[in-house]
N, C-alpha and C. Protein backbone atom coordinates (compact mmCIF):
# COMPACT_ATOMS: atom_id res chain seq x y z
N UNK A 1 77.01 65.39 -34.87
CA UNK A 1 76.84 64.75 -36.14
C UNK A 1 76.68 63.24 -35.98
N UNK A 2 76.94 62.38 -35.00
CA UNK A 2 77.52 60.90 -34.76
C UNK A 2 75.92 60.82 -34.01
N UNK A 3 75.53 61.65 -33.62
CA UNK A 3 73.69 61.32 -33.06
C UNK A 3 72.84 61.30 -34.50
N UNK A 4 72.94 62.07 -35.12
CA UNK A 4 72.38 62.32 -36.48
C UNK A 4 72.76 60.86 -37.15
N UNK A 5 73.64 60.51 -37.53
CA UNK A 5 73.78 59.24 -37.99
C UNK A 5 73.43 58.29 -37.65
N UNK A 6 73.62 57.88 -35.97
CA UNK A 6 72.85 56.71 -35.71
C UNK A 6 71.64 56.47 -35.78
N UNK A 7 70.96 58.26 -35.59
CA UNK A 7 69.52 57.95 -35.31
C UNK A 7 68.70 57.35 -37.06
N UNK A 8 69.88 58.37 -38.31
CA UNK A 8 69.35 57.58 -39.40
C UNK A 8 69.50 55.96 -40.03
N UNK A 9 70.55 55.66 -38.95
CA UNK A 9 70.47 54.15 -38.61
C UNK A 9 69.69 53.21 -38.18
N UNK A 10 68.94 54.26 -36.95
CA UNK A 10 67.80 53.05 -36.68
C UNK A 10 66.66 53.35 -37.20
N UNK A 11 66.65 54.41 -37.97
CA UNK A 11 65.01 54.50 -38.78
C UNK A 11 65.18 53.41 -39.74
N UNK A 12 66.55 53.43 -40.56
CA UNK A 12 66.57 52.55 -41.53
C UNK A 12 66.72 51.40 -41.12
N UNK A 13 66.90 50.96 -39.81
CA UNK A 13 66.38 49.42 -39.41
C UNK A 13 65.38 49.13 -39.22
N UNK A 14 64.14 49.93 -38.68
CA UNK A 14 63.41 50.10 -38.14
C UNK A 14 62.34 49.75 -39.48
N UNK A 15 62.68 50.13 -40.83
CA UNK A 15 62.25 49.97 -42.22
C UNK A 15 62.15 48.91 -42.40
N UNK A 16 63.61 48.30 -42.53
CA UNK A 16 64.18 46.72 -43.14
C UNK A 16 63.13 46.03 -42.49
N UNK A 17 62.89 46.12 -40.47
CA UNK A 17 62.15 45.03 -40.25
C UNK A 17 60.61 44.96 -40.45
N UNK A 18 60.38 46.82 -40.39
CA UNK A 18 58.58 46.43 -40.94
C UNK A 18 58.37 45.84 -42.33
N UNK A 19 59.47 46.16 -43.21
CA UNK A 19 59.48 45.36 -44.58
C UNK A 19 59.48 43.87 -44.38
N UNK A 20 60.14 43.25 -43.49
CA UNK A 20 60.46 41.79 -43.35
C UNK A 20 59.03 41.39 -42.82
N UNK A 21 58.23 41.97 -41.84
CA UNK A 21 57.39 42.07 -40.90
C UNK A 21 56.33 41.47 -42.12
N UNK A 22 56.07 42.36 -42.77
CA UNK A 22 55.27 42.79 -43.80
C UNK A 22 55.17 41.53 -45.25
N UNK A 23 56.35 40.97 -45.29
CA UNK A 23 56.64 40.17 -45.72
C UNK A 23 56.18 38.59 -45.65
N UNK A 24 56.22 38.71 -44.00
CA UNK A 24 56.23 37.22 -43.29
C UNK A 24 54.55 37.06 -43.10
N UNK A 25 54.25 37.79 -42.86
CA UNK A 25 52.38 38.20 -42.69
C UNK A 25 51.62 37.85 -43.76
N UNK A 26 52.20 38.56 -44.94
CA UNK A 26 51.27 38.35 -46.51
C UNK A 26 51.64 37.00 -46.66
N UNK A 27 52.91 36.27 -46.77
CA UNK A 27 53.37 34.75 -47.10
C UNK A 27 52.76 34.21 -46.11
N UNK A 28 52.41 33.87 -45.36
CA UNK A 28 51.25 33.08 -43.98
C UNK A 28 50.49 33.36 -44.62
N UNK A 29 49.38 33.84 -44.94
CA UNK A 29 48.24 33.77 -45.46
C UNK A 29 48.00 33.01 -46.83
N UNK A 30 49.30 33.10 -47.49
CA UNK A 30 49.58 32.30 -48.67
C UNK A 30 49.26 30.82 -48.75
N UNK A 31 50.12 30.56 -47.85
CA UNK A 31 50.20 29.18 -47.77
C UNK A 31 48.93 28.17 -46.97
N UNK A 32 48.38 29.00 -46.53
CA UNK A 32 46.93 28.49 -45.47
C UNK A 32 46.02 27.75 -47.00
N UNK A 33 45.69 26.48 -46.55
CA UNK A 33 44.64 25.77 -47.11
C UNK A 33 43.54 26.36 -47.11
N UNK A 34 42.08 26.72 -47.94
CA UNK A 34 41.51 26.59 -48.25
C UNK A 34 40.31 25.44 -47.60
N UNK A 35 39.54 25.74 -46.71
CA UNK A 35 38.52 24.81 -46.11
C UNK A 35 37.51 25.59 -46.31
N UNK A 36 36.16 24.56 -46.23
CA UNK A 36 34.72 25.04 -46.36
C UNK A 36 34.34 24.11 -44.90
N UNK A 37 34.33 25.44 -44.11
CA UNK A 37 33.30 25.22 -43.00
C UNK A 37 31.90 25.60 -42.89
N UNK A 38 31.12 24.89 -41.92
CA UNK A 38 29.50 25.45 -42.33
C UNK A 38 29.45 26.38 -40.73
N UNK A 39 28.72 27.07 -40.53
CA UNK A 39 28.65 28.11 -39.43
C UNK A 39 28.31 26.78 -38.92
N UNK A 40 27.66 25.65 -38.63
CA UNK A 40 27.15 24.35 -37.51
C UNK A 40 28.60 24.02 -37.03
N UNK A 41 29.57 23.71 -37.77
CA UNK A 41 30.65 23.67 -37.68
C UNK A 41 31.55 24.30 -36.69
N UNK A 42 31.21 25.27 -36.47
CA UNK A 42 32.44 26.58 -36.54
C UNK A 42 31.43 26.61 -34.79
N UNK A 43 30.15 26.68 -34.74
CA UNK A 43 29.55 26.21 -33.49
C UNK A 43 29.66 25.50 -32.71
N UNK A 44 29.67 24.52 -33.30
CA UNK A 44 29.63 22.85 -32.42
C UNK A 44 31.51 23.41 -31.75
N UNK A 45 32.53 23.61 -32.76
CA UNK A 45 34.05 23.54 -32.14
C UNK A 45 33.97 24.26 -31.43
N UNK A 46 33.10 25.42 -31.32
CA UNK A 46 32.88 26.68 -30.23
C UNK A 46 32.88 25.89 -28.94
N UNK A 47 31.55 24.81 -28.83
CA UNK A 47 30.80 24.44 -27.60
C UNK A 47 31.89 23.36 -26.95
N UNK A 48 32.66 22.66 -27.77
CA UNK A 48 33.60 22.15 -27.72
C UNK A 48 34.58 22.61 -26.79
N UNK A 49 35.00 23.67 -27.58
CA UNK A 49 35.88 24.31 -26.78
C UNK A 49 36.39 25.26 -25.75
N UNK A 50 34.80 25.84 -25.13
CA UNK A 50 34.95 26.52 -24.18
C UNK A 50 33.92 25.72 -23.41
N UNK A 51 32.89 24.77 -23.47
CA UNK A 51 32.74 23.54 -22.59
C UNK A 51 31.19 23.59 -22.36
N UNK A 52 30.66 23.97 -23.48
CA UNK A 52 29.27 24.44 -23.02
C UNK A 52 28.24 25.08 -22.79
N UNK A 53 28.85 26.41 -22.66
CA UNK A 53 28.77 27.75 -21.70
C UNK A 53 28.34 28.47 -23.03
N UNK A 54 26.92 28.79 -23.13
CA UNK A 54 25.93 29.94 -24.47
C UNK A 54 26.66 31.04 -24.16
N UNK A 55 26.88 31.63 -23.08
CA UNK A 55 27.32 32.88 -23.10
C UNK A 55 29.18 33.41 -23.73
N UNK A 56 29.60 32.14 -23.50
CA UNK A 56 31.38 32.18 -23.54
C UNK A 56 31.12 31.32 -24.94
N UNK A 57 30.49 30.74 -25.82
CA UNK A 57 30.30 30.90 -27.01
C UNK A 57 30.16 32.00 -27.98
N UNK A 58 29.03 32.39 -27.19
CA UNK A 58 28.94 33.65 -28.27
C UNK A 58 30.01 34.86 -28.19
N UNK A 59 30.58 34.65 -27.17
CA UNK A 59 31.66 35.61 -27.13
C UNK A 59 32.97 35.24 -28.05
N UNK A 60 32.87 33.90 -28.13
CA UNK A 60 34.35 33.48 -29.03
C UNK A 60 33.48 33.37 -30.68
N UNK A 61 32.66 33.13 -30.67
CA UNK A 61 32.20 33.25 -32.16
C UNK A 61 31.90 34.87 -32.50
N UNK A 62 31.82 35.51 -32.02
CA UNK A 62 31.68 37.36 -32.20
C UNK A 62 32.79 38.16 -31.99
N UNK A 63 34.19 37.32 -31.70
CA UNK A 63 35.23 37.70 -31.64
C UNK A 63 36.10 38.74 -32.61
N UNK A 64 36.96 39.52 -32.57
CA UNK A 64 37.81 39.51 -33.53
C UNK A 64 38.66 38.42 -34.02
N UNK A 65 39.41 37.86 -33.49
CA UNK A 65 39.69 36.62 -34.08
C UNK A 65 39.32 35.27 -35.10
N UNK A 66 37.96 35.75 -34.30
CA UNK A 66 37.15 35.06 -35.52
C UNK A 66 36.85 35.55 -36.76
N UNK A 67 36.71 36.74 -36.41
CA UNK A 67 36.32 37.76 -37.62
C UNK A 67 37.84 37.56 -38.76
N UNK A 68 38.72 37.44 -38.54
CA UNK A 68 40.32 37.41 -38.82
C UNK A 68 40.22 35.88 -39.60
N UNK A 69 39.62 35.15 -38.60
CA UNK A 69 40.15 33.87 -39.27
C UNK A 69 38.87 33.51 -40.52
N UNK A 70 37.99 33.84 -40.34
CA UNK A 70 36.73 33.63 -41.74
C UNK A 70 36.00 34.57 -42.42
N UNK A 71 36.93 35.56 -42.16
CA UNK A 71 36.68 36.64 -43.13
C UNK A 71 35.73 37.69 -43.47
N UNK A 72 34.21 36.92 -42.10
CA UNK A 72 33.22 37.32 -42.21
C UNK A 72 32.56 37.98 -40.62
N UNK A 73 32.28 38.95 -39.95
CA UNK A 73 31.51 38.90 -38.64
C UNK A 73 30.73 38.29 -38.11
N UNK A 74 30.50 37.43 -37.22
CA UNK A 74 29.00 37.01 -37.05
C UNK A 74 28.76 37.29 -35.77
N UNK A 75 27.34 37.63 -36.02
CA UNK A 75 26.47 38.13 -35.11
C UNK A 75 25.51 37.16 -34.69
N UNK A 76 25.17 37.46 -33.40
CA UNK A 76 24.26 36.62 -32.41
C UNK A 76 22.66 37.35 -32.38
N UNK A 77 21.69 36.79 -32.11
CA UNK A 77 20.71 37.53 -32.12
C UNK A 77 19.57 37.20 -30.48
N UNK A 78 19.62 37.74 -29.49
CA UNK A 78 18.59 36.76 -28.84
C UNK A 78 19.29 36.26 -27.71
């Protein structure tokens, strides 16, 4: 009986924290500013930031992450 209980112990923790989880995720998105970037933009910080390199661009602009952070996919053509 004392296995039975704990184990409904840790489901119900296991709850509390995807609730908290769940919580902390939707409020982050809350609070994020509002910017208007132009795709030239969002390029140029690409080339910036991986140093140059067409191929390791298009890989960080076709990212999931990217997709996450602007809401939109973008695709390369060429």
């Amino acid at each position: 009986m004392a296995k039975t209980q704990r184990r409904g112990a840790v489901i119900r923790k296991a709850r509390q924290v995807k609730a908290t989880t769940a919580r902390a995720v939707s409020g982050a998105g809350k609070s994020a500013r509002k910017v208007q970037v132009t795709l030239g933009d969002l390029i140029a910080a690409a080339f910036d930031t991986v140093g140059g390199e067409v191929k390791k661009v298009k890989q960080v602009m076709s990212s999931q992450d990217m997709v996450l952070a602007t809401g939109k996919h973008i695709v390369f053509v060429g």
